[in-house]
PDB file of N, CA and C in Angstrom:
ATOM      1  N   UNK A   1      -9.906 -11.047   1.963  1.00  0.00           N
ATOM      2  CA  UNK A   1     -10.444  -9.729   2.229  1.00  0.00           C
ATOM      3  C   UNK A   1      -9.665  -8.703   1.426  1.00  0.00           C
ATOM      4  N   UNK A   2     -10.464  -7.823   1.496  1.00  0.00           N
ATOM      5  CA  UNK A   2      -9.730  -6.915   0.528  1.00  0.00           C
ATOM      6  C   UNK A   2      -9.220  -5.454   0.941  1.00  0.00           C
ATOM      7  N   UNK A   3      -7.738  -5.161   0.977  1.00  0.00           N
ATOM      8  CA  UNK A   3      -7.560  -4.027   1.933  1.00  0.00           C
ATOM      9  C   UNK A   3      -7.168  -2.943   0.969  1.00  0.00           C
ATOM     10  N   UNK A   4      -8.144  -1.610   0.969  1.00  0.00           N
ATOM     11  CA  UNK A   4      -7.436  -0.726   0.464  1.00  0.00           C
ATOM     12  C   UNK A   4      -6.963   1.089   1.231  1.00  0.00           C
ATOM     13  N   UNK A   5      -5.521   1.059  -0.187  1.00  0.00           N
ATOM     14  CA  UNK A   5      -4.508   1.673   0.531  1.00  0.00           C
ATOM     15  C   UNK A   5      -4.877   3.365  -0.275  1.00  0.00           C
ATOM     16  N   UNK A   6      -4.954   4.551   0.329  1.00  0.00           N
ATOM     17  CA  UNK A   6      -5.195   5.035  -1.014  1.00  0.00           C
ATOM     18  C   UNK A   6      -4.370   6.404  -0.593  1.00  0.00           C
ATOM     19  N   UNK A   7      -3.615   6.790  -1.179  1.00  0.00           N
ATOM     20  CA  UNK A   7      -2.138   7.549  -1.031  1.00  0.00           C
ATOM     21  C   UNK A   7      -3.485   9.251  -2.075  1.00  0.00           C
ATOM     22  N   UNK A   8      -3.340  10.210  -0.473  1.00  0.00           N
ATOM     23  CA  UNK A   8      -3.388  11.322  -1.648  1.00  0.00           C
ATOM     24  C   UNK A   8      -2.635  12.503  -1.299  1.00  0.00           C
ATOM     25  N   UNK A   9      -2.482  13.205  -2.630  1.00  0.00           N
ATOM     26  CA  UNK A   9      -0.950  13.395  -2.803  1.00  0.00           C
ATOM     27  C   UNK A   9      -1.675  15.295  -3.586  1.00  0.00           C
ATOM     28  N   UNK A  10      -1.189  15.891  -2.704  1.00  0.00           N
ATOM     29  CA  UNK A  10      -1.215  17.676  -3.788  1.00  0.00           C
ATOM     30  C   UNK A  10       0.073  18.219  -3.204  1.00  0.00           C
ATOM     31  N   UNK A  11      -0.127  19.745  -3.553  1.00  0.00           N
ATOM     32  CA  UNK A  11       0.717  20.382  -2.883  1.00  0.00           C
ATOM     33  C   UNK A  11       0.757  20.507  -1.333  1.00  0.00           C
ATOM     34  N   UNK A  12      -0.015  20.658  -0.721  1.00  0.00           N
ATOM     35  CA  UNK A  12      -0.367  21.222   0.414  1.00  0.00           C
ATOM     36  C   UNK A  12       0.078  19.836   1.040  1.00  0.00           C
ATOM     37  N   UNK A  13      -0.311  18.748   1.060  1.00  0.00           N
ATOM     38  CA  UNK A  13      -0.334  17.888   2.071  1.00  0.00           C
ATOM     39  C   UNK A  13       0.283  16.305   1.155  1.00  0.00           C
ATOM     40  N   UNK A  14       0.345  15.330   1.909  1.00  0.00           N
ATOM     41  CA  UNK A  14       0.409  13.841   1.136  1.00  0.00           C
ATOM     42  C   UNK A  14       0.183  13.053   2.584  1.00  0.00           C
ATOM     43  N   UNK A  15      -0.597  11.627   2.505  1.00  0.00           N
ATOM     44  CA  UNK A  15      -1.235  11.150   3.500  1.00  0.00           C
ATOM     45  C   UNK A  15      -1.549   9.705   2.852  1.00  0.00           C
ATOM     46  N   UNK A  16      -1.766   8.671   3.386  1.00  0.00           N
ATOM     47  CA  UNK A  16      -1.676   7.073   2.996  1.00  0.00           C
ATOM     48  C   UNK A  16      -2.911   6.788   3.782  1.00  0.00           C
ATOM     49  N   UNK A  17      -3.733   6.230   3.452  1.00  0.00           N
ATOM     50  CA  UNK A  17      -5.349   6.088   3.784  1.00  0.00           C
ATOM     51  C   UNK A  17      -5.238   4.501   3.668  1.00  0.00           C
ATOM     52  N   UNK A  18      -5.647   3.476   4.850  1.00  0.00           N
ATOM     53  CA  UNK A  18      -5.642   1.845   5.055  1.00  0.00           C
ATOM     54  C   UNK A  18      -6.638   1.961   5.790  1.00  0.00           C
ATOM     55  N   UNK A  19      -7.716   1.240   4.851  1.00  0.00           N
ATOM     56  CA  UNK A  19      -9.039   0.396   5.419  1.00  0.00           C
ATOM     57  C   UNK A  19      -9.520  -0.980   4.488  1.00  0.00           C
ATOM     58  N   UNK A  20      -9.700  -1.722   5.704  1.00  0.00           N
ATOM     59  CA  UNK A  20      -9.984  -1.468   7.061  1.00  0.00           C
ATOM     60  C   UNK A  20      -8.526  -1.998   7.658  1.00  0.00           C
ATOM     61  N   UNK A  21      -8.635  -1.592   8.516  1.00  0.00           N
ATOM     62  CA  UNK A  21      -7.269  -1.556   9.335  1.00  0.00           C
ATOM     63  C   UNK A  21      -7.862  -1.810  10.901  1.00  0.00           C
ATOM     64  N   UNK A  22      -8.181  -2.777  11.591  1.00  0.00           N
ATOM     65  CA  UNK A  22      -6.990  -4.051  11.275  1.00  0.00           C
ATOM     66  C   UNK A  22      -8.087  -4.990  10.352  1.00  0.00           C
ATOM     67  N   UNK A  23      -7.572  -5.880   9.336  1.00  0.00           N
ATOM     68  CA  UNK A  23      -7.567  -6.187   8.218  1.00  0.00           C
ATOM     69  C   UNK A  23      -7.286  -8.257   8.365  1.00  0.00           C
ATOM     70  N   UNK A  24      -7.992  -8.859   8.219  1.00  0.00           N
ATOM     71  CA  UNK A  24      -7.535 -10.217   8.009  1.00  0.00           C
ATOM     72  C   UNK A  24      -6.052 -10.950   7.465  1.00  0.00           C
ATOM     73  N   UNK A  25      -5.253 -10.252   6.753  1.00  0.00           N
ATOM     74  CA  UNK A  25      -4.165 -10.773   5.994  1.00  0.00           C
ATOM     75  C   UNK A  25      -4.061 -11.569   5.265  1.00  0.00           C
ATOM     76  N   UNK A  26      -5.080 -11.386   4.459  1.00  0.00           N
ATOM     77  CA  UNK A  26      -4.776 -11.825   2.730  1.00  0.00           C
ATOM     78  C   UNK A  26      -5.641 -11.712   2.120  1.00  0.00           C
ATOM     79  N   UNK A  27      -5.874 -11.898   0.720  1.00  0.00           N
ATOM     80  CA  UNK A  27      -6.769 -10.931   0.026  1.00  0.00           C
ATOM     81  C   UNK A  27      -5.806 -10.568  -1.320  1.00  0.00           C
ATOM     82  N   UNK A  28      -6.432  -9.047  -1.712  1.00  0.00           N
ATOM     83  CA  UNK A  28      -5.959  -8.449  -2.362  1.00  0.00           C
ATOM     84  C   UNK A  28      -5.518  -6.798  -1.761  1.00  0.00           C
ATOM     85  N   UNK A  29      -4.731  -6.332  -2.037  1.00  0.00           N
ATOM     86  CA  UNK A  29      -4.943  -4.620  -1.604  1.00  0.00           C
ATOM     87  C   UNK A  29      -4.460  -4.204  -3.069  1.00  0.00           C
ATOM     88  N   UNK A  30      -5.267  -2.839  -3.013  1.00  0.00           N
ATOM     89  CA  UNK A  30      -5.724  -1.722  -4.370  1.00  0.00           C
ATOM     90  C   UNK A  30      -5.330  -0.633  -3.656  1.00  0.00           C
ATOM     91  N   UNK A  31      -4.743  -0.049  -4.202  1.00  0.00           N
ATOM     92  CA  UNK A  31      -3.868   0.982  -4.326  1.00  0.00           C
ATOM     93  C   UNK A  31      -3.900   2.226  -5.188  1.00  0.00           C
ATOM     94  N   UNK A  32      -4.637   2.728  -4.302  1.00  0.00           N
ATOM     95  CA  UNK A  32      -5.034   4.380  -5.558  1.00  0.00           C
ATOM     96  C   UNK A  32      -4.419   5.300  -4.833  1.00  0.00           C
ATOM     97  N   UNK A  33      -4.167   5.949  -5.668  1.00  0.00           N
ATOM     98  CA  UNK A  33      -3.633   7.527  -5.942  1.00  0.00           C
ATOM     99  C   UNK A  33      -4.418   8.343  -6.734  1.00  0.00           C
ATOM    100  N   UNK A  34      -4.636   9.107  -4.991  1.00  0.00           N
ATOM    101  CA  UNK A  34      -5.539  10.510  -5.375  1.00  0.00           C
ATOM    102  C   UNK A  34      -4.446  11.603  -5.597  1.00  0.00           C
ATOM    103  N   UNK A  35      -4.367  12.783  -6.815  1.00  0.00           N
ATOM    104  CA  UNK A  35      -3.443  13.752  -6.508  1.00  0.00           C
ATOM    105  C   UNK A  35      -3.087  14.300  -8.037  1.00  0.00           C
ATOM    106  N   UNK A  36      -2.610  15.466  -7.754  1.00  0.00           N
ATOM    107  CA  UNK A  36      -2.133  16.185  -9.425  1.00  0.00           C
ATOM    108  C   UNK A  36      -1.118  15.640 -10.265  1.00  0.00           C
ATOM    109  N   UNK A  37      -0.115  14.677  -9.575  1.00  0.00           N
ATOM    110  CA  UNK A  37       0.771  13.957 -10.162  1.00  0.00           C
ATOM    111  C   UNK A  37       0.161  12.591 -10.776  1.00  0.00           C
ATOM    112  N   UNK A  38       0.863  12.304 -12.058  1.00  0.00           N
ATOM    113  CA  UNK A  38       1.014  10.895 -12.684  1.00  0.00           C
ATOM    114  C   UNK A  38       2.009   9.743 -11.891  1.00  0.00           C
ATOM    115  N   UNK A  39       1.318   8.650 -11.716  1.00  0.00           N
ATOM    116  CA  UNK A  39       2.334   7.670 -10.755  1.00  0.00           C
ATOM    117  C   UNK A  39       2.359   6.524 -11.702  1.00  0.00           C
ATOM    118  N   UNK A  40       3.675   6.357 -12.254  1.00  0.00           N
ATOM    119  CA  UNK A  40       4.139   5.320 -13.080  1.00  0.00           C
ATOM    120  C   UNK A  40       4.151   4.019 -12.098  1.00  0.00           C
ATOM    121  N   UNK A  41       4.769   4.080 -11.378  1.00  0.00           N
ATOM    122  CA  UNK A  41       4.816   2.445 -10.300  1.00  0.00           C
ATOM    123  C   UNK A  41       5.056   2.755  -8.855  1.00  0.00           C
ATOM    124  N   UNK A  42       4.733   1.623  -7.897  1.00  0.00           N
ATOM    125  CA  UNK A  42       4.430   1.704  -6.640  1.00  0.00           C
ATOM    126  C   UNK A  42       5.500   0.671  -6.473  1.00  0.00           C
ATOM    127  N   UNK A  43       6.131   0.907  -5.421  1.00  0.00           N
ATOM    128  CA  UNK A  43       6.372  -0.862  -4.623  1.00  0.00           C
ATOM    129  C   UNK A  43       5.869  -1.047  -3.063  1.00  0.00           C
ATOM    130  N   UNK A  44       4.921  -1.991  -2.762  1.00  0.00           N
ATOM    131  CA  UNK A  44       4.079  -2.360  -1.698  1.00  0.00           C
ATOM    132  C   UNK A  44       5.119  -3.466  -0.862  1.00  0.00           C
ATOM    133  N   UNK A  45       5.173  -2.847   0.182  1.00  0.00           N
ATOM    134  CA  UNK A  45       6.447  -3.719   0.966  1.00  0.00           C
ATOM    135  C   UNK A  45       5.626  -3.617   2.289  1.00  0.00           C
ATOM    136  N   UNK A  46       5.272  -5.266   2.956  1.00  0.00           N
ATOM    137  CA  UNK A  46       5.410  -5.275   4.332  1.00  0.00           C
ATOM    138  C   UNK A  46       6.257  -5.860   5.553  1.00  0.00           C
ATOM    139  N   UNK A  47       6.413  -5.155   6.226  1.00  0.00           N
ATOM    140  CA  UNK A  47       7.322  -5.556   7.510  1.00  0.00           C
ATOM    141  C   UNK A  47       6.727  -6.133   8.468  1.00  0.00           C
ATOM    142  N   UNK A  48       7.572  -7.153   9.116  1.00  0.00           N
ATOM    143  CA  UNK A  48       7.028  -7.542  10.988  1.00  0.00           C
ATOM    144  C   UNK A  48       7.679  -6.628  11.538  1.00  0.00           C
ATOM    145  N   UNK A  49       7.518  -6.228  12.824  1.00  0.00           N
ATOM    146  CA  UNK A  49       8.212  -5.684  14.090  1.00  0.00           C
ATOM    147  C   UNK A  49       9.051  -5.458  13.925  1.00  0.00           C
ATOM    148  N   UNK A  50      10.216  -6.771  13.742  1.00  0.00           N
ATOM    149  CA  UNK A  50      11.506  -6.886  13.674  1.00  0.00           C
ATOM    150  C   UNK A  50      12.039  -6.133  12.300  1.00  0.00           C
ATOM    151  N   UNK A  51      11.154  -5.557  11.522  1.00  0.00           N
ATOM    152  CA  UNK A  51      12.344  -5.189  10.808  1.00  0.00           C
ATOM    153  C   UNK A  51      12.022  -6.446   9.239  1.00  0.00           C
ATOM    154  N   UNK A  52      11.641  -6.891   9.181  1.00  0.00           N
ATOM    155  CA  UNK A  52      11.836  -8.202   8.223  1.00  0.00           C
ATOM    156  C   UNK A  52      11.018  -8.178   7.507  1.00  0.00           C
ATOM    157  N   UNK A  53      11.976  -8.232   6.413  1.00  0.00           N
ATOM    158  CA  UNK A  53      10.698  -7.950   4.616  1.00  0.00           C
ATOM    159  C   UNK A  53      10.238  -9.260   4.615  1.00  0.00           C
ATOM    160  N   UNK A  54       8.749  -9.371   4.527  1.00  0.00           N
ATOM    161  CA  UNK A  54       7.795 -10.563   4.403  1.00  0.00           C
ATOM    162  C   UNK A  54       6.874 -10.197   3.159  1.00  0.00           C
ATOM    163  N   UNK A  55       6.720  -9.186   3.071  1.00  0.00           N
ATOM    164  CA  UNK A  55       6.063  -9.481   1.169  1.00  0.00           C
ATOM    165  C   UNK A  55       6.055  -7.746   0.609  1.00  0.00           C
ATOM    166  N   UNK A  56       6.580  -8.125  -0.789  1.00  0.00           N
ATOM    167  CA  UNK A  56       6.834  -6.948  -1.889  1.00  0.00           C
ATOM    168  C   UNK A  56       6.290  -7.570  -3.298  1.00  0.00           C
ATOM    169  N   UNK A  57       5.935  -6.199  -3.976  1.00  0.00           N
ATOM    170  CA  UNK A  57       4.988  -6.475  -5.019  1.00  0.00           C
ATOM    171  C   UNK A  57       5.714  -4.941  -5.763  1.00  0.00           C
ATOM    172  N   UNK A  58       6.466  -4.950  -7.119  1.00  0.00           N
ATOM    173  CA  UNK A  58       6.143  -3.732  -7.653  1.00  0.00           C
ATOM    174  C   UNK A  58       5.044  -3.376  -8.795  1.00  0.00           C
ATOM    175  N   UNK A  59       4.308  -2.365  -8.695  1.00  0.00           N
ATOM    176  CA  UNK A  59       3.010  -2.328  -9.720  1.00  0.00           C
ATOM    177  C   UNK A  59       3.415  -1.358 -10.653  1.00  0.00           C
ATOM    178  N   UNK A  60       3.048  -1.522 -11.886  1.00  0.00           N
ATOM    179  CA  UNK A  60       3.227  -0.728 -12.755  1.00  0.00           C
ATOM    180  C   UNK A  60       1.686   0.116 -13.548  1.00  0.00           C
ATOM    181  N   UNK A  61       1.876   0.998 -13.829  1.00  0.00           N
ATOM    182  CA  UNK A  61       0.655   2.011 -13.853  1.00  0.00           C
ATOM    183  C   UNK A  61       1.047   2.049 -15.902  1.00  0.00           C
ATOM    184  N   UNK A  62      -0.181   1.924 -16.671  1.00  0.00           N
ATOM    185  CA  UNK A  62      -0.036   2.376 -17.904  1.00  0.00           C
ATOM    186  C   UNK A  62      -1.002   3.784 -18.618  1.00  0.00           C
ATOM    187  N   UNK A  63      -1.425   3.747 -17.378  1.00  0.00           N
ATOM    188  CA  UNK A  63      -2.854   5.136 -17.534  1.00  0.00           C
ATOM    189  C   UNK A  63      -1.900   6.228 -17.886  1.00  0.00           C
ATOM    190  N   UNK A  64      -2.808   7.135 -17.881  1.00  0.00           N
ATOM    191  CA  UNK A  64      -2.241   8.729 -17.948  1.00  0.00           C
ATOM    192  C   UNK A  64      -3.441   9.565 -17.205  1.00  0.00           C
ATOM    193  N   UNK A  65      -3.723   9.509 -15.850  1.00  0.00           N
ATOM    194  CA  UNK A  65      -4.553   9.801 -15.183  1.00  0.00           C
ATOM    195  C   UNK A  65      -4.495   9.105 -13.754  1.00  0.00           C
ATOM    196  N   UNK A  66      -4.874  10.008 -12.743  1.00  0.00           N
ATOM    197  CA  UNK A  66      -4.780   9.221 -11.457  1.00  0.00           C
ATOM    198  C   UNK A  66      -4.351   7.712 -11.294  1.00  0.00           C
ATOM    199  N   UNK A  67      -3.782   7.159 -10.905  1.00  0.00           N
ATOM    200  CA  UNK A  67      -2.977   5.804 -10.534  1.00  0.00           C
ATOM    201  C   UNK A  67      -3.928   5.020  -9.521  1.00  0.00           C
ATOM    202  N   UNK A  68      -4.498   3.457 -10.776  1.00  0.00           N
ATOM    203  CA  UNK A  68      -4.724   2.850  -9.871  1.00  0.00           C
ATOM    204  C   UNK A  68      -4.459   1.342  -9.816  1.00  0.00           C
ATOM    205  N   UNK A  69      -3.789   0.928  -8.841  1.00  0.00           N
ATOM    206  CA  UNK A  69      -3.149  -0.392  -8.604  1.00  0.00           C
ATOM    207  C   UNK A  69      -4.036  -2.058  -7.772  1.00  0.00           C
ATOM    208  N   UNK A  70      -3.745  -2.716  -8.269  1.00  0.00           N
ATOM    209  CA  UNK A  70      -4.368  -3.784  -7.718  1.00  0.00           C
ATOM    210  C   UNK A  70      -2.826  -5.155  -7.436  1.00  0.00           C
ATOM    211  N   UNK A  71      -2.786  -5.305  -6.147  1.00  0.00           N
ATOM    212  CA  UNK A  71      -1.427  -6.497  -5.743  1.00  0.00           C
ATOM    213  C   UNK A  71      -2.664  -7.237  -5.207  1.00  0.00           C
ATOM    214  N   UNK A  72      -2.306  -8.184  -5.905  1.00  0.00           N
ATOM    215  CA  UNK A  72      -2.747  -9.653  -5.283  1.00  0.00           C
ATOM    216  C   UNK A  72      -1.662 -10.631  -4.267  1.00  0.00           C
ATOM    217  N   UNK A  73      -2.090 -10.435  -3.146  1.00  0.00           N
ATOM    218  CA  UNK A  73      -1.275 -11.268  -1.803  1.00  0.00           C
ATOM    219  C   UNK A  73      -1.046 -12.297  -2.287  1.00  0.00           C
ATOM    220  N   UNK A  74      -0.408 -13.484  -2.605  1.00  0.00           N
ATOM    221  CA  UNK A  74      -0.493 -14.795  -1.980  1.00  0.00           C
ATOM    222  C   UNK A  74       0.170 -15.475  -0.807  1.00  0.00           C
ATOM    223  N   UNK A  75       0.111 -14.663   0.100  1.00  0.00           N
ATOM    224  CA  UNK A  75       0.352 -15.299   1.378  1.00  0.00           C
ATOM    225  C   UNK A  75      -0.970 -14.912   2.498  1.00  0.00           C
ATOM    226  N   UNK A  76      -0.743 -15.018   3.760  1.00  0.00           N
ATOM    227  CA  UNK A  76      -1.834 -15.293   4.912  1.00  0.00           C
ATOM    228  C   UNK A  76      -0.630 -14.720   6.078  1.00  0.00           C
ATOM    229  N   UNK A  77      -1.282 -13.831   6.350  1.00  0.00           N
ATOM    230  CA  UNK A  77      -0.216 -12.887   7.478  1.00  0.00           C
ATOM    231  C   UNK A  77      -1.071 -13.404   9.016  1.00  0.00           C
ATOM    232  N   UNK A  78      -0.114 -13.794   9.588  1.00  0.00           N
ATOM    233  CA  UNK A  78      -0.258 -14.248  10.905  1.00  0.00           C
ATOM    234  C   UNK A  78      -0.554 -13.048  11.927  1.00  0.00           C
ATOM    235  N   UNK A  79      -1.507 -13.284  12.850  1.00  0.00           N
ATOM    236  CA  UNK A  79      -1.818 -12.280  13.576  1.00  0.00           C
ATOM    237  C   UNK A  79      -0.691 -11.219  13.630  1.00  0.00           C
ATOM    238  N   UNK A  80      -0.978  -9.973  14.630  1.00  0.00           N
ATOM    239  CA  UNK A  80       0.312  -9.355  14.973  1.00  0.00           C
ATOM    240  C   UNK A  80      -0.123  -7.514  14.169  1.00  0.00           C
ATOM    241  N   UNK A  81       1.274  -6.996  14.464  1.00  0.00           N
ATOM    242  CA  UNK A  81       0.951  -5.886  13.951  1.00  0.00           C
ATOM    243  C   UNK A  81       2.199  -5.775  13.172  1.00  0.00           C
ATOM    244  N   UNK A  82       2.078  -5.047  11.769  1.00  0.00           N
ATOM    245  CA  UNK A  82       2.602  -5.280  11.130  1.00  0.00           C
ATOM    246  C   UNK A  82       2.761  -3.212  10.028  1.00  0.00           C
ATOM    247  N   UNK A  83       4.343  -2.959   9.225  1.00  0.00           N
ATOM    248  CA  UNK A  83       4.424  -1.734   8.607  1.00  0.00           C
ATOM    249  C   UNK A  83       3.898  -2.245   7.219  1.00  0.00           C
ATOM    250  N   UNK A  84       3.409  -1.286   6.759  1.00  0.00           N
ATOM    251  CA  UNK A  84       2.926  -1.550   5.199  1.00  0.00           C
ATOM    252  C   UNK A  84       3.350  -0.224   4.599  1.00  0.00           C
ATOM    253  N   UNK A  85       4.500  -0.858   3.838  1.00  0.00           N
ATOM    254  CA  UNK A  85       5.548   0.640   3.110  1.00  0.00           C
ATOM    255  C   UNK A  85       4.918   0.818   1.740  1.00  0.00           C
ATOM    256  N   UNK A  86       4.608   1.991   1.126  1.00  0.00           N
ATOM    257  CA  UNK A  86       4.201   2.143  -0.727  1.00  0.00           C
ATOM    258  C   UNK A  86       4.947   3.478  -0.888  1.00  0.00           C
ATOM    259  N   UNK A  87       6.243   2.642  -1.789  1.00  0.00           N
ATOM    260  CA  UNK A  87       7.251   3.738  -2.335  1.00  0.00           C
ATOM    261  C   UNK A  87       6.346   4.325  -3.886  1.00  0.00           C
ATOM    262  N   UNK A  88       6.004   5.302  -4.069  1.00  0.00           N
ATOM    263  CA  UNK A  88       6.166   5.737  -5.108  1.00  0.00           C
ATOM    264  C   UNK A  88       6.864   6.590  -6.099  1.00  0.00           C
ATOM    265  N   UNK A  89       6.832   7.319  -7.293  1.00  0.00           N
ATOM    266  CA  UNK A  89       8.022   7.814  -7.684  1.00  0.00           C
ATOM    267  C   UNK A  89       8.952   8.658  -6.994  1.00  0.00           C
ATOM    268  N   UNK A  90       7.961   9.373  -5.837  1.00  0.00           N
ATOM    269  CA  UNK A  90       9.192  10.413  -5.585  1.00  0.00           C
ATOM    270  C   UNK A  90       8.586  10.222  -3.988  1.00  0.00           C
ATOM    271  N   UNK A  91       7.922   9.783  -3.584  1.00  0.00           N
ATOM    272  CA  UNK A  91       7.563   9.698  -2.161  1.00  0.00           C
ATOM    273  C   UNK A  91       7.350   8.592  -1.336  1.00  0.00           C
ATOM    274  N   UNK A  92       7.538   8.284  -0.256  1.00  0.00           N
ATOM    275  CA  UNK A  92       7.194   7.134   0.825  1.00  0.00           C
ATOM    276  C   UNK A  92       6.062   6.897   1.834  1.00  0.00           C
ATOM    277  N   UNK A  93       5.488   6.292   1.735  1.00  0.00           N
ATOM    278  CA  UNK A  93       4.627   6.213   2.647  1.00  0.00           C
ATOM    279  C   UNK A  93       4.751   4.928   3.678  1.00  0.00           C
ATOM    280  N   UNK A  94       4.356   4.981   5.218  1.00  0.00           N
ATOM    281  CA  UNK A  94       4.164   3.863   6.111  1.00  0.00           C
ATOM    282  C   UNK A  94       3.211   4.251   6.873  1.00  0.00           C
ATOM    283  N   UNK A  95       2.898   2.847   7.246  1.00  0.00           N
ATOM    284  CA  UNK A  95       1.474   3.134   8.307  1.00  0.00           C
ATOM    285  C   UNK A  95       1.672   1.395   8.554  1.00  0.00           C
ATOM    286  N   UNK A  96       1.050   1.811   9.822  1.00  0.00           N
ATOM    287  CA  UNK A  96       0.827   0.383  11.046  1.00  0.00           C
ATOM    288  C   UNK A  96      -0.586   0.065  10.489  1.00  0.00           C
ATOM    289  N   UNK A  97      -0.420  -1.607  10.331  1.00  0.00           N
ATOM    290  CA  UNK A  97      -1.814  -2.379  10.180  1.00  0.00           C
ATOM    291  C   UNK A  97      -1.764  -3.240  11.003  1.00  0.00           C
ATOM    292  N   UNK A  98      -3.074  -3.818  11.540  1.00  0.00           N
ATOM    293  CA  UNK A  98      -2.869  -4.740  11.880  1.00  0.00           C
ATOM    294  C   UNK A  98      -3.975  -6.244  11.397  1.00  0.00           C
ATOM    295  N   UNK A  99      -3.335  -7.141  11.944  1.00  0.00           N
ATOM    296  CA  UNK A  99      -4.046  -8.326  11.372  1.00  0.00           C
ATOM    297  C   UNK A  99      -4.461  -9.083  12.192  1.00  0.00           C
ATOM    298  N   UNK A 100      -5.909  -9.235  12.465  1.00  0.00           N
ATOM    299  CA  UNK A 100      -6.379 -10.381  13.559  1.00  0.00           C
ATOM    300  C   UNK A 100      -7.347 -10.865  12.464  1.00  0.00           C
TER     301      UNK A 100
END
């Protein structure tokens, strides 16, 4: 399945957009960036509960125009609820997914 994440980013506000949420766990997730800034690279990090890095991906952007990313999973996330972190150059984002 395919989950996408889509980070938008101005002055006024910045906000991390996951659908569908809750989400099967595995797939691919795409990763766009809406916003006035250029985004050279992302790193897509998810957590269990506990705290525990279970999968990271850094993406690299070669455009010169809105940022858009594609991580291909290869793993299968076990039920549960789970953080899905996307560092980009100068900002962080998290949000709760979950996976049934």
């Amino acid at each position: 399945m395919l989950l996408v994440i889509l980070l938008l980013t101005n002055l006024m506000y910045s906000q991390m957009i996951v659908r569908p949420n809750p989400f099967n766990g595995d797939g691919e997730l795409i990763v766009k960036v809406d916003g006035e800034e250029y985004i050279k690279k992302v790193d897509v990090r998810i957590y269990d509960m506990s705290g525990k890095l279970i999968f990271e991906k850094k993406l690299y952007n070669e455009k010169f125009f809105n940022s858009y990313f594609v991580c291909r999973m290869y793993l299968t996330l076990p039920n549960g609820v789970y953080i899905l972190q996307v560092i980009t150059d100068n900002k962080v984002y998290n949000k709760k997914v979950i996976v049934n």
